[in-house]
C-alpha atoms as a PDB file:
ATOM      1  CA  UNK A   1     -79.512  54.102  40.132  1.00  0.00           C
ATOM      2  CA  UNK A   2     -77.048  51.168  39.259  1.00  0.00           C
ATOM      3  CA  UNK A   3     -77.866  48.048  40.630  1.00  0.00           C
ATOM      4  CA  UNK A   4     -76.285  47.824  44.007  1.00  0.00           C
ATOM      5  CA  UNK A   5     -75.364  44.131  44.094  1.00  0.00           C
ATOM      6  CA  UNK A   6     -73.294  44.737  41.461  1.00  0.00           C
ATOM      7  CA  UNK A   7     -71.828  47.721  42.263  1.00  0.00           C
ATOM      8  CA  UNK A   8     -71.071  45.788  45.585  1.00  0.00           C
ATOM      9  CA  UNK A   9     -69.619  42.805  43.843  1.00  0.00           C
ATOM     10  CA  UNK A  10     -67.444  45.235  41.033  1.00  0.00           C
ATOM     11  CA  UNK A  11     -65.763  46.709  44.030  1.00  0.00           C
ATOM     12  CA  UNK A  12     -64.666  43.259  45.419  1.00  0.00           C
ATOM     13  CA  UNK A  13     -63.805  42.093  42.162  1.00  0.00           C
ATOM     14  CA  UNK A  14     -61.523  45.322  41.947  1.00  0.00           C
ATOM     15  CA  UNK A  15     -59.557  44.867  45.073  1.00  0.00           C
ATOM     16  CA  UNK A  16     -59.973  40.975  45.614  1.00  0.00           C
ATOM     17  CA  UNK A  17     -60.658  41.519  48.934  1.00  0.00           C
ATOM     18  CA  UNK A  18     -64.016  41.705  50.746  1.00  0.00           C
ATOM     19  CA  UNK A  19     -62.328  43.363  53.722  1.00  0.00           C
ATOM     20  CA  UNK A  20     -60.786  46.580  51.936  1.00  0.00           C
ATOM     21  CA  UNK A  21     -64.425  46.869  49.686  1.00  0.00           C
ATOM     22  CA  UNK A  22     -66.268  47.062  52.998  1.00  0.00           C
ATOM     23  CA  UNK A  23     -64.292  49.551  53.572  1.00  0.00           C
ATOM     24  CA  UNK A  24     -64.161  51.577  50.602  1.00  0.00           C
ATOM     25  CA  UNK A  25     -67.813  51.347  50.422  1.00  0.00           C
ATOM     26  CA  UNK A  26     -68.603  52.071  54.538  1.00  0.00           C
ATOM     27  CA  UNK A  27     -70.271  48.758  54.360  1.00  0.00           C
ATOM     28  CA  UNK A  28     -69.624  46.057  56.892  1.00  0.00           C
ATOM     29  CA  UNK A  29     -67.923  42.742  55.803  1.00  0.00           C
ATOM     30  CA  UNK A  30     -71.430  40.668  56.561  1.00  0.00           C
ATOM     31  CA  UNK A  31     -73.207  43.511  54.121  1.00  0.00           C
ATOM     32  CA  UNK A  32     -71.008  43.081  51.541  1.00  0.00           C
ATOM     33  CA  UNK A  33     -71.076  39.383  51.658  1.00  0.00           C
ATOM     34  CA  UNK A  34     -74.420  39.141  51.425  1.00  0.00           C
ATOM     35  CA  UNK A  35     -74.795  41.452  48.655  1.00  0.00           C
ATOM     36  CA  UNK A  36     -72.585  39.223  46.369  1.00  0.00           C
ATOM     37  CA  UNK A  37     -74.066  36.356  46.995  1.00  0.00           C
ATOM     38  CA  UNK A  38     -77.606  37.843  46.117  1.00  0.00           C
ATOM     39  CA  UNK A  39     -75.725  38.612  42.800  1.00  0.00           C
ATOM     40  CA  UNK A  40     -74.909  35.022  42.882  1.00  0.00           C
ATOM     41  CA  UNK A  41     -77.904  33.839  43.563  1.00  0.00           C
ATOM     42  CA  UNK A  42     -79.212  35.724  40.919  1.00  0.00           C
ATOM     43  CA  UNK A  43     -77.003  34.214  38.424  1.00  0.00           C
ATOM     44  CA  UNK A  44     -76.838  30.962  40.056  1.00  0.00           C
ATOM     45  CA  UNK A  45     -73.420  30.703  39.374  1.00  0.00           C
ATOM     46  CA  UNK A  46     -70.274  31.548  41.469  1.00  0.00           C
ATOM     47  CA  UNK A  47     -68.631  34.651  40.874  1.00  0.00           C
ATOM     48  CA  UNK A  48     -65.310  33.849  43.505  1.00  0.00           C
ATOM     49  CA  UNK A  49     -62.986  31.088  44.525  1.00  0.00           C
ATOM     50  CA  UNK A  50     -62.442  31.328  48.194  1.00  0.00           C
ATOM     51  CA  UNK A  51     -59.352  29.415  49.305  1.00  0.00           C
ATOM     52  CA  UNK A  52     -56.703  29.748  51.841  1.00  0.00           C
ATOM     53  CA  UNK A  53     -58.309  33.356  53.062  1.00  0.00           C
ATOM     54  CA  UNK A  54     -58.300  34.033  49.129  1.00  0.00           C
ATOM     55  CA  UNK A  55     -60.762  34.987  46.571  1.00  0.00           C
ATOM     56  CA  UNK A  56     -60.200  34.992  42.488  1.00  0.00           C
ATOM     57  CA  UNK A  57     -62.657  35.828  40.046  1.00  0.00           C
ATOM     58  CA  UNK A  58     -64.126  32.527  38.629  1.00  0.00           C
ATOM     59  CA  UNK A  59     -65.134  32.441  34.216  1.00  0.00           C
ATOM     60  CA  UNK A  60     -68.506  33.521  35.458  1.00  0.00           C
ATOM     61  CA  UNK A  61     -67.187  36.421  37.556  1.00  0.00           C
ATOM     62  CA  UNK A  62     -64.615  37.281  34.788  1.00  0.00           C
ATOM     63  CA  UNK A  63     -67.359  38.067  32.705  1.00  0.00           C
ATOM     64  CA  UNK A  64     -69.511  39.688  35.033  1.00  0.00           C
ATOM     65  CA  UNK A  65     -66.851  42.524  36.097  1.00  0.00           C
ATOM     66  CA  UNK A  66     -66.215  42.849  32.363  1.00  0.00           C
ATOM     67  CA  UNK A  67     -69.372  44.139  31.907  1.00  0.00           C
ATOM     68  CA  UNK A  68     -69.807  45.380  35.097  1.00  0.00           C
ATOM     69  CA  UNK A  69     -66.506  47.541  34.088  1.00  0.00           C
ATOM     70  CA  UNK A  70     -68.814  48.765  30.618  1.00  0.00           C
ATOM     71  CA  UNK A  71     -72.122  49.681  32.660  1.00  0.00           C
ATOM     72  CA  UNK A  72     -70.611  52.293  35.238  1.00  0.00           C
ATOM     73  CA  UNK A  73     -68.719  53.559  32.222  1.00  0.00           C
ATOM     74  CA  UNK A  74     -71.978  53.816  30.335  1.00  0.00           C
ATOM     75  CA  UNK A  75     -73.483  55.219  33.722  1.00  0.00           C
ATOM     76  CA  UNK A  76     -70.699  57.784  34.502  1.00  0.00           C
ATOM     77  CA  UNK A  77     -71.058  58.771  30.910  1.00  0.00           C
ATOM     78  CA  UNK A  78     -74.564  59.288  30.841  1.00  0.00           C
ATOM     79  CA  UNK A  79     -74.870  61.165  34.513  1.00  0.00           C
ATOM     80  CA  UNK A  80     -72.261  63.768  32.921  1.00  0.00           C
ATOM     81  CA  UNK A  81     -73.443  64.034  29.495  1.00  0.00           C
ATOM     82  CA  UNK A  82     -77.296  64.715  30.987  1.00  0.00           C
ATOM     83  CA  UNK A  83     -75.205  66.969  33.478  1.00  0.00           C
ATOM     84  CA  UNK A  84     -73.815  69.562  30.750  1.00  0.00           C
ATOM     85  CA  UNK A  85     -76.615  69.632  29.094  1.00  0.00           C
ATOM     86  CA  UNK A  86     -78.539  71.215  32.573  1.00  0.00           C
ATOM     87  CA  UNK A  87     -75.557  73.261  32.835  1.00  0.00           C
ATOM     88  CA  UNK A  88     -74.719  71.652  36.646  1.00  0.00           C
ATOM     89  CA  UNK A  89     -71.476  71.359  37.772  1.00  0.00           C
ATOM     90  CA  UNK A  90     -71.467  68.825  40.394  1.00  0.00           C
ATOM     91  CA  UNK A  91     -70.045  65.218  41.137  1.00  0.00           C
ATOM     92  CA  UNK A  92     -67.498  63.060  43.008  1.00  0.00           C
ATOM     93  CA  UNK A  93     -63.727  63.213  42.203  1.00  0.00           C
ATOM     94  CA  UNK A  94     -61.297  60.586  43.137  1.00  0.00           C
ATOM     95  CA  UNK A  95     -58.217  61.678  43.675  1.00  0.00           C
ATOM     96  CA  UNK A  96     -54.760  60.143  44.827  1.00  0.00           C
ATOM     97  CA  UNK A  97     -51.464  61.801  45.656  1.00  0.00           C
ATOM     98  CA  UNK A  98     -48.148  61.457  47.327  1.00  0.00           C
ATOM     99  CA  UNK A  99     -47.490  63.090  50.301  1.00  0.00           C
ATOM    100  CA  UNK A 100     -45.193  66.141  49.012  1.00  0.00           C
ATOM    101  CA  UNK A 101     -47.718  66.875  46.258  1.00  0.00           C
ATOM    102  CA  UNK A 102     -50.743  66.496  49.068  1.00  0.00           C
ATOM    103  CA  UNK A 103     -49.403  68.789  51.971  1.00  0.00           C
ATOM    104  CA  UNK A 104     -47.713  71.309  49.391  1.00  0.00           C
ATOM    105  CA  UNK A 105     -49.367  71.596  46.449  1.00  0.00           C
ATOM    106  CA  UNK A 106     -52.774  70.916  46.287  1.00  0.00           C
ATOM    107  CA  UNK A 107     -54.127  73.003  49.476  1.00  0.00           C
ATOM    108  CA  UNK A 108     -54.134  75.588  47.355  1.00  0.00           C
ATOM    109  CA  UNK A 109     -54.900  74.497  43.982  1.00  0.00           C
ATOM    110  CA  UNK A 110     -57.995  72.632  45.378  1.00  0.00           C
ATOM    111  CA  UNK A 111     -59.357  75.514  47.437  1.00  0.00           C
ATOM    112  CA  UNK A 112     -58.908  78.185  44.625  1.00  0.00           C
ATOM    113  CA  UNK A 113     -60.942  75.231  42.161  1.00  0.00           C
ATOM    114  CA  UNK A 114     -63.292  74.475  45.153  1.00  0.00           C
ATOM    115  CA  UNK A 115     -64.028  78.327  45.198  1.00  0.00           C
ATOM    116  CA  UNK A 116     -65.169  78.182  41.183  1.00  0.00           C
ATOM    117  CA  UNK A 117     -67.079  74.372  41.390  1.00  0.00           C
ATOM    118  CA  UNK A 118     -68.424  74.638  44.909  1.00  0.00           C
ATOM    119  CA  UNK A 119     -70.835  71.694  44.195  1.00  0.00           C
ATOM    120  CA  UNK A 120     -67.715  68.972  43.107  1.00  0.00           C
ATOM    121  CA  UNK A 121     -66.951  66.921  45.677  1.00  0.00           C
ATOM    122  CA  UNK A 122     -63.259  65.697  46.281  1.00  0.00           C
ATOM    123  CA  UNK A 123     -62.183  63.070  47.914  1.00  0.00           C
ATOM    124  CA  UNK A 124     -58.311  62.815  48.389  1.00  0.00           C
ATOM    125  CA  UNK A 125     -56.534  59.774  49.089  1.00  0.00           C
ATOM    126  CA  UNK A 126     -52.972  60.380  50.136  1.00  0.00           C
ATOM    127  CA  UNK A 127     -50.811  57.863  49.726  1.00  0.00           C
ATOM    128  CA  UNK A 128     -46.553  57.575  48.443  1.00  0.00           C
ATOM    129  CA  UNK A 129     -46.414  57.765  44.879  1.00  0.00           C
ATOM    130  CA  UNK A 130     -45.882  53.969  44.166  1.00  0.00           C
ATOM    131  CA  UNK A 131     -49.526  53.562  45.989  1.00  0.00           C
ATOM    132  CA  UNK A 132     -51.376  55.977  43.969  1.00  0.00           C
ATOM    133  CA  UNK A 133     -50.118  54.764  40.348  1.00  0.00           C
ATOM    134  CA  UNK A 134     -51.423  51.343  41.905  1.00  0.00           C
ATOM    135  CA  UNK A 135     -54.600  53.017  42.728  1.00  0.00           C
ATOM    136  CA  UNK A 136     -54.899  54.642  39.406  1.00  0.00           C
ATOM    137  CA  UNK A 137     -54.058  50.983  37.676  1.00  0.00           C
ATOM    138  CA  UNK A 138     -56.553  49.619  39.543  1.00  0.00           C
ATOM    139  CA  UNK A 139     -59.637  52.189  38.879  1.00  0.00           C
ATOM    140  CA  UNK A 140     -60.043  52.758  42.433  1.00  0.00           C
ATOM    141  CA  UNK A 141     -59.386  56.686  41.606  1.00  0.00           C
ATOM    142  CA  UNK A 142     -60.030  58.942  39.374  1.00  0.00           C
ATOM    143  CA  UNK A 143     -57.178  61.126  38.992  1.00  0.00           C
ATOM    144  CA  UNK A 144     -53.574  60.501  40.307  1.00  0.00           C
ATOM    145  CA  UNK A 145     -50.989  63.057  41.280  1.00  0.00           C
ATOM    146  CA  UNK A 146     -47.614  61.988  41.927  1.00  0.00           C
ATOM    147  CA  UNK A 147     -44.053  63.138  42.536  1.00  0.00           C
ATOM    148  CA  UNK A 148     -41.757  60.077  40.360  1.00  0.00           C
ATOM    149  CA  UNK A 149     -41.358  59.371  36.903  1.00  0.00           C
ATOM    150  CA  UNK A 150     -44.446  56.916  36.110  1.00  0.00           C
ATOM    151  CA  UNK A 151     -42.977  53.663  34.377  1.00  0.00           C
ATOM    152  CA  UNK A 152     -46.445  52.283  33.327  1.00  0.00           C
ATOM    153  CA  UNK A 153     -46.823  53.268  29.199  1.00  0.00           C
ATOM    154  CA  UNK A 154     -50.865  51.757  29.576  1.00  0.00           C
ATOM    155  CA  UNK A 155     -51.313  55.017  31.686  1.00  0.00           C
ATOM    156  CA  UNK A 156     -51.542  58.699  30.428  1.00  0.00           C
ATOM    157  CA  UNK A 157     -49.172  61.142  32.370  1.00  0.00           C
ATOM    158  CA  UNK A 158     -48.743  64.725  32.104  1.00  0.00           C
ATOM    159  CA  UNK A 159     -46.447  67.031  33.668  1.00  0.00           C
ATOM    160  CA  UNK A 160     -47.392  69.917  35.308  1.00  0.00           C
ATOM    161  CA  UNK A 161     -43.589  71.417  36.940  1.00  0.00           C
ATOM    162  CA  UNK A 162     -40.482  69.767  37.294  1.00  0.00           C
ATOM    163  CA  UNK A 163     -39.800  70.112  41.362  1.00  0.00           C
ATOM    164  CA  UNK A 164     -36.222  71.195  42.374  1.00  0.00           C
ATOM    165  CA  UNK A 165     -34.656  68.893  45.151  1.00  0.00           C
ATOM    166  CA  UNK A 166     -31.413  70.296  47.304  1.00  0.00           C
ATOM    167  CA  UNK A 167     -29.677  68.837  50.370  1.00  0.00           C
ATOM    168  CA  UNK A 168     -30.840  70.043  53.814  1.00  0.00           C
ATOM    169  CA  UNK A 169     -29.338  70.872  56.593  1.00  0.00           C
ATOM    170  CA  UNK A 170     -29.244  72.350  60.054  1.00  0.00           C
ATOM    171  CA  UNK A 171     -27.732  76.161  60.382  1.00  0.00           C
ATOM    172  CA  UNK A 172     -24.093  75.750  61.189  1.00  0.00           C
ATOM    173  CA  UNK A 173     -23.804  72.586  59.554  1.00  0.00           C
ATOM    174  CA  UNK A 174     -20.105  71.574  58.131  1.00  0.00           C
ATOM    175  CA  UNK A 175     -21.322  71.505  54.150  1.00  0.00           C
ATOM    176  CA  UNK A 176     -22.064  74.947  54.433  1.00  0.00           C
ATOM    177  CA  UNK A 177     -19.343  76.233  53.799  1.00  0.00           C
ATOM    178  CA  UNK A 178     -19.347  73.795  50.623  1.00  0.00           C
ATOM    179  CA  UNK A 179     -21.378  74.582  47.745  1.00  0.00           C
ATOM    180  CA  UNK A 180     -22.972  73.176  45.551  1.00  0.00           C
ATOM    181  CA  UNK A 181     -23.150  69.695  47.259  1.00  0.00           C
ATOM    182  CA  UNK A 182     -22.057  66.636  44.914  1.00  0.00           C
ATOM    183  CA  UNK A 183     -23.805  63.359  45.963  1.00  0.00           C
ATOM    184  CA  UNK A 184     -20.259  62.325  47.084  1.00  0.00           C
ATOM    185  CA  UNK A 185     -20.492  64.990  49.945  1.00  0.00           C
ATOM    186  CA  UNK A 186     -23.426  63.406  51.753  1.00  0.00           C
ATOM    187  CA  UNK A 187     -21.706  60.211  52.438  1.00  0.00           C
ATOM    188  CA  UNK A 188     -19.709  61.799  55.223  1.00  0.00           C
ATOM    189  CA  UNK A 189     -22.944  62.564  57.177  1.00  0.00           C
ATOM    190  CA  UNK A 190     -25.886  60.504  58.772  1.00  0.00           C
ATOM    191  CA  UNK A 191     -28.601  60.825  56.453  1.00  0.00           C
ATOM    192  CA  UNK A 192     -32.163  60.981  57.203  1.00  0.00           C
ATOM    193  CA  UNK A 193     -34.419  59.433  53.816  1.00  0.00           C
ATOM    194  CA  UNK A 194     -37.916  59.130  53.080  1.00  0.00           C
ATOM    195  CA  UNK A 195     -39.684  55.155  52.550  1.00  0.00           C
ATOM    196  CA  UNK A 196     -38.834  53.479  49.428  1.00  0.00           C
ATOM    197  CA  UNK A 197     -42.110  53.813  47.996  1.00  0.00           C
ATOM    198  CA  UNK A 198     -41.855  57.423  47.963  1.00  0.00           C
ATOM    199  CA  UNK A 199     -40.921  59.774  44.638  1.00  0.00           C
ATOM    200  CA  UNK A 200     -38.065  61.435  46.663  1.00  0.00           C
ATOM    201  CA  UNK A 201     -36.832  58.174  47.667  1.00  0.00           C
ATOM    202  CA  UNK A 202     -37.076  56.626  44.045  1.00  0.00           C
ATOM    203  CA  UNK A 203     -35.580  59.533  41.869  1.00  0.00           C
ATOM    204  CA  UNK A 204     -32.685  60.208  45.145  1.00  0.00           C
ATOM    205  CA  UNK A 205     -31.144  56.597  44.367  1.00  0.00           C
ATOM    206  CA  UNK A 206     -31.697  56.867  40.493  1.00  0.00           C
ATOM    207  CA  UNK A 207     -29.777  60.236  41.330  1.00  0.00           C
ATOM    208  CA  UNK A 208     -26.927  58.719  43.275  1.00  0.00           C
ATOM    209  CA  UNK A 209     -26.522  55.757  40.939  1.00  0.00           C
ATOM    210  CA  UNK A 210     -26.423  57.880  37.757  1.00  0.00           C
ATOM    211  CA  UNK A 211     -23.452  59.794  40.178  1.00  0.00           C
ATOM    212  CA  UNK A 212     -21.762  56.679  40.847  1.00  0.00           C
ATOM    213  CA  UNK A 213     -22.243  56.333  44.411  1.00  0.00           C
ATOM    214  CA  UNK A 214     -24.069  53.301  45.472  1.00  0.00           C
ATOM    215  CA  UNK A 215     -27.504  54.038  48.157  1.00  0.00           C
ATOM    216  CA  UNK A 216     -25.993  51.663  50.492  1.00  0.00           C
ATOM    217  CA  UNK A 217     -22.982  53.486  51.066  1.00  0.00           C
ATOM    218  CA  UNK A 218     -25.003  56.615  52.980  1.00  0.00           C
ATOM    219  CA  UNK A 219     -24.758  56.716  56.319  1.00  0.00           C
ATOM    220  CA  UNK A 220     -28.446  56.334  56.883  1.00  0.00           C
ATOM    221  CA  UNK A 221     -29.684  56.468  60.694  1.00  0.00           C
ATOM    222  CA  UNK A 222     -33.024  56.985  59.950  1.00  0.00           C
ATOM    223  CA  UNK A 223     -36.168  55.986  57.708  1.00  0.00           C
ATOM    224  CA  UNK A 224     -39.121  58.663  57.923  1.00  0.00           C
ATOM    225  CA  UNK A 225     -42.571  58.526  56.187  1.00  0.00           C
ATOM    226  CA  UNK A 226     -43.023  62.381  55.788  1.00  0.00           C
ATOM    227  CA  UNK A 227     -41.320  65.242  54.654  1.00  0.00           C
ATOM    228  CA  UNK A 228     -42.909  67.494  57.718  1.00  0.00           C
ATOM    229  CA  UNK A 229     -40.879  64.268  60.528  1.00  0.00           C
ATOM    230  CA  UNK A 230     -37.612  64.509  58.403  1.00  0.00           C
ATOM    231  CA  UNK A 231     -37.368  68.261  58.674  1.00  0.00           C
ATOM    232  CA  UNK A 232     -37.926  68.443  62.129  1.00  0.00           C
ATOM    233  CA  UNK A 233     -35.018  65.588  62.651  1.00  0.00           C
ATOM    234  CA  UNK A 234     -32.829  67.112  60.557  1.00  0.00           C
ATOM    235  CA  UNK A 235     -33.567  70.472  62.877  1.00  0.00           C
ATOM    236  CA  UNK A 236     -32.650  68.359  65.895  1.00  0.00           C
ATOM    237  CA  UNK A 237     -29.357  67.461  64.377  1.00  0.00           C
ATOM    238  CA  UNK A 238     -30.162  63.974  63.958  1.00  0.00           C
ATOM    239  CA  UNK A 239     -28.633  64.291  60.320  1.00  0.00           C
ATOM    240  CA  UNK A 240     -29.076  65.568  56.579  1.00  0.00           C
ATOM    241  CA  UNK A 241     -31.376  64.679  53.986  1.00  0.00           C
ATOM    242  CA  UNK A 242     -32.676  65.508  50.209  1.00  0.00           C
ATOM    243  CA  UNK A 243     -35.962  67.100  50.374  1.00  0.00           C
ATOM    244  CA  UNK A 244     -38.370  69.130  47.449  1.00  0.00           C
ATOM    245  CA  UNK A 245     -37.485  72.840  47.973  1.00  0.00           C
ATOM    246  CA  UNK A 246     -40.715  73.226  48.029  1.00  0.00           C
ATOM    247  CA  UNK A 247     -41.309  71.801  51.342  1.00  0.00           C
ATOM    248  CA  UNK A 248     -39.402  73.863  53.252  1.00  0.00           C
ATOM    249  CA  UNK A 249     -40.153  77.500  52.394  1.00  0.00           C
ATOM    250  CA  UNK A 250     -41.116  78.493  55.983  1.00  0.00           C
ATOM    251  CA  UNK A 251     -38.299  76.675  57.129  1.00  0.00           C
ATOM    252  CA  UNK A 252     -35.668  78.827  55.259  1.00  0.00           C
ATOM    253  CA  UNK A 253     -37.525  81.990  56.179  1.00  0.00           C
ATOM    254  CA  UNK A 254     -37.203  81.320  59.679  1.00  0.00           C
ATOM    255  CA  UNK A 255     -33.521  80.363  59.485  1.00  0.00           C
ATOM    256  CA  UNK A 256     -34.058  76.732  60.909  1.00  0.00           C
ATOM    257  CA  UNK A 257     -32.787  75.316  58.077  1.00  0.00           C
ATOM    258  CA  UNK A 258     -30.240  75.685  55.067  1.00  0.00           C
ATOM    259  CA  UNK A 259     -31.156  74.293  51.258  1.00  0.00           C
ATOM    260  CA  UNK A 260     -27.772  73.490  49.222  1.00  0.00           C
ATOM    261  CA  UNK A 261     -28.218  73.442  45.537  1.00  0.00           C
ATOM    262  CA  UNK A 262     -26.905  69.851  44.409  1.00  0.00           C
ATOM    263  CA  UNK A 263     -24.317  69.487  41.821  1.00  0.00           C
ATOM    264  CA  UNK A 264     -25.512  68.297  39.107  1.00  0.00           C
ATOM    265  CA  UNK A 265     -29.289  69.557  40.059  1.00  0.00           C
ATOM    266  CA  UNK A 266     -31.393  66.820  40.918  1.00  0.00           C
ATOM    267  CA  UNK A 267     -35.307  67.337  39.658  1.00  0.00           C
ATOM    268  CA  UNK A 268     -37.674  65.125  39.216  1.00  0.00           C
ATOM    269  CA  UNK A 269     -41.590  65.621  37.833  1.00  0.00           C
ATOM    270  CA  UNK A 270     -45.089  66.879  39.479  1.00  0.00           C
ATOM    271  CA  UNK A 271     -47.319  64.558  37.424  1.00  0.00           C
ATOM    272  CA  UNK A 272     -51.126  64.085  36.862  1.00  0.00           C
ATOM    273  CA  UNK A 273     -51.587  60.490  35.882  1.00  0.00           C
ATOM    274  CA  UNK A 274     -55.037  59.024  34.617  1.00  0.00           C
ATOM    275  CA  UNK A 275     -56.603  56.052  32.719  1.00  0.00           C
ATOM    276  CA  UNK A 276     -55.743  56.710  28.843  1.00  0.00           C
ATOM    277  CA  UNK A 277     -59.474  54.730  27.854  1.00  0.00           C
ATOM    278  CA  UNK A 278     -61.328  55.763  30.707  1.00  0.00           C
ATOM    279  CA  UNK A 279     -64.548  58.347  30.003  1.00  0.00           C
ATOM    280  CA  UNK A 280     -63.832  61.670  32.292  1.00  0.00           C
ATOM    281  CA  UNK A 281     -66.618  62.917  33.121  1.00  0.00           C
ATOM    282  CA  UNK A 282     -66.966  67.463  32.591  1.00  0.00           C
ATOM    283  CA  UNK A 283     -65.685  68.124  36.435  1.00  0.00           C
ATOM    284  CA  UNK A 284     -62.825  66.300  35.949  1.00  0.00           C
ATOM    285  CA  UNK A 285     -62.176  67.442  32.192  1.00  0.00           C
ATOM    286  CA  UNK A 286     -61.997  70.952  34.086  1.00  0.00           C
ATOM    287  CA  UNK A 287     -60.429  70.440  37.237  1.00  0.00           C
ATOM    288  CA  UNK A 288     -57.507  68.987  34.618  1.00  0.00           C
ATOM    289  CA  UNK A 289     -58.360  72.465  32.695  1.00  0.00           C
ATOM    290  CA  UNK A 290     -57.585  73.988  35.880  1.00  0.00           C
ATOM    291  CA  UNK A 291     -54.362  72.538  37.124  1.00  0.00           C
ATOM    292  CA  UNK A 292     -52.811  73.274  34.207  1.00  0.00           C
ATOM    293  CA  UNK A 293     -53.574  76.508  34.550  1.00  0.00           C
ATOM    294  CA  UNK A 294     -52.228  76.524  37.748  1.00  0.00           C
ATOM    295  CA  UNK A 295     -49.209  75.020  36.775  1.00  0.00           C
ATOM    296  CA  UNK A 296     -48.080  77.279  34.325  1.00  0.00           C
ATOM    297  CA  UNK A 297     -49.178  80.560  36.450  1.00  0.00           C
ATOM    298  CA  UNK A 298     -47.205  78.430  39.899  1.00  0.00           C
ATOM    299  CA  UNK A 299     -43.867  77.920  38.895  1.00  0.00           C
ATOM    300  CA  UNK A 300     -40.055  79.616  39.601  1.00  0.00           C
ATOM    301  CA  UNK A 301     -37.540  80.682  36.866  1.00  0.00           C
ATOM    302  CA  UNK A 302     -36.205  76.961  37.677  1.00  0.00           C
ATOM    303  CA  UNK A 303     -39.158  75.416  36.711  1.00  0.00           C
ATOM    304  CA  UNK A 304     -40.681  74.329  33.396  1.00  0.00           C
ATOM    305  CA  UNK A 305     -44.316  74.582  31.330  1.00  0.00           C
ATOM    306  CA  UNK A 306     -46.954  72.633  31.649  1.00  0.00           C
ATOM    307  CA  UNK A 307     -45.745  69.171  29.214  1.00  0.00           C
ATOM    308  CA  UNK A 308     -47.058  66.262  27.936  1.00  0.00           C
ATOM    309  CA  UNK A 309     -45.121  62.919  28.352  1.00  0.00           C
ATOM    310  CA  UNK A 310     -45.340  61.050  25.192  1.00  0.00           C
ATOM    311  CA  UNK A 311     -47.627  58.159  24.981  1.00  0.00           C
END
């Protein structure tokens, strides 16, 4: 119903890029394009400064996405308020998470809520936890999920489980014999990490540093995007790692590999991060209804309730 110029334009203004917006939107670069400078024409004013394979809003553009920004609020607002009143349940959700949360968690906390809202749509974007709190600041998703303390006070967070994180290693392996493992202990060793980037990455070096050992000083021989590729090197023997017991239930069933509880524990936050101002429309008021039941119903005697972060 919007206006599709503008909804054309509001995505370029969004990501400053007419590339990734022809993307986002399925459109070719030449469609897109054209569609702003319709919107231009229109206006007969420019809306972007294009310079050295740049673009930047210009005043006129400024104030354009500004109330560009209002309208699909208004829109989104009105499409779910009309919604509720018809009693339908349907719609397009957003949503962003890092990888452990993606592969581990959600499978089944989306298909259970997929079985109860069959007519929501979801579309996930899975990317490491520093890339979906940038997609969240940016309004290209809806709803974030993400495995690292969020640093950002202009976005609301909640916690649904604190995640338990343990050394790993191969049956046989020297350490053990040595439990629990001190962050000392996995110097000795090559060491297998996820990207920086990543929430294990992030809250592993806040770990070592608050235990006095210094990230450079690990033997590292190897630099892996996923938890699934660092389990199966550290299966190979290629080294050791820190990894969310939750990834590797199978694995410890089967005997291929060997969790050691750190000493002190090292945990670190399953959060659902959002816009604080931005208007939610109903499915997303209860697929956040939903998690948190989920949360509090999915969670080990190491685990904690369903919290709020303050604001």
């Amino acid at each position: 119903m919007a206006d599709r110029r503008l909804q054309v334009f509001h995505t370029v203004a969004r990501m400053l890029s007419f590339t990734r917006a022809a993307e986002v939107l399925h459109m070719t670069q030449p469609a897109v394009t054209f569609q702003v400078r319709q919107l231009e024409e229109h206006f007969n004013a420019r809306l972007f400064d294009r310079t050295h394979n740049r673009i930047s809003l210009t005043d006129a553009g400024k104030r354009v996405f500004n109330y560009s920004e209002r309208i699909f609020e208004l829109y989104a607002e009105m499409e779910s308020t009309v919604r509720e009143l018809t009693g339908d349940m349907s719609g397009v959700l957003l949503l962003g998470a890092s990888t452990t949360v993606a592969e581990y968690m959600l499978p089944s906390l989306l298909g259970d809520f997929k079985k109860m809202y069959s007519d929501v749509t979801i579309r996930l974007h899975v990317a490491n936890s520093d890339g979906v709190v940038s997609l969240v600041e940016n309004n290209e998703i809806d709803l974030g999920i993400v495995e690292a303390p969020v640093s950002n006070k202009n976005l609301s967070v909640e916690v649904c489980r604190v995640d338990q994180l343990v050394a790993v290693v191969p049956p046989g392996h020297p350490l053990v014999e040595k439990t629990p493992v001190h962050a000392t202990d996995l110097i000795g060793y090559p060491f297998i990490r996820r990207e920086e980037g990543s929430g294990t990455y992030e809250v592993l070096v806040e770990y070592l540093k608050a235990s006095g050992v210094s990230p450079d000083s690990l033997n590292l021989v190897m630099e892996l995007g996923s938890p699934e590729a660092i389990k199966g090197a550290v299966e190979t023997g290629m080294g050791i790692s820190v990894l969310s017991r939750t990834t590797i239930t199978k694995e410890l069933a089967l005997g291929t590999l060997v969790a050691l509880d750190l000493s002190p524990p090292l945990e670190r936050p399953f959060s659902f991060v959002h816009q604080k101002q931005k208007f939610r429309m109903r499915a997303m008021e209860e697929l956040l209804n939903f998690a948190r039941g989920y949360c509090s119903t999915h969670q080990s005697p190491r685990l904690v309730a369903w919290g709020r972060t303050p604001e």
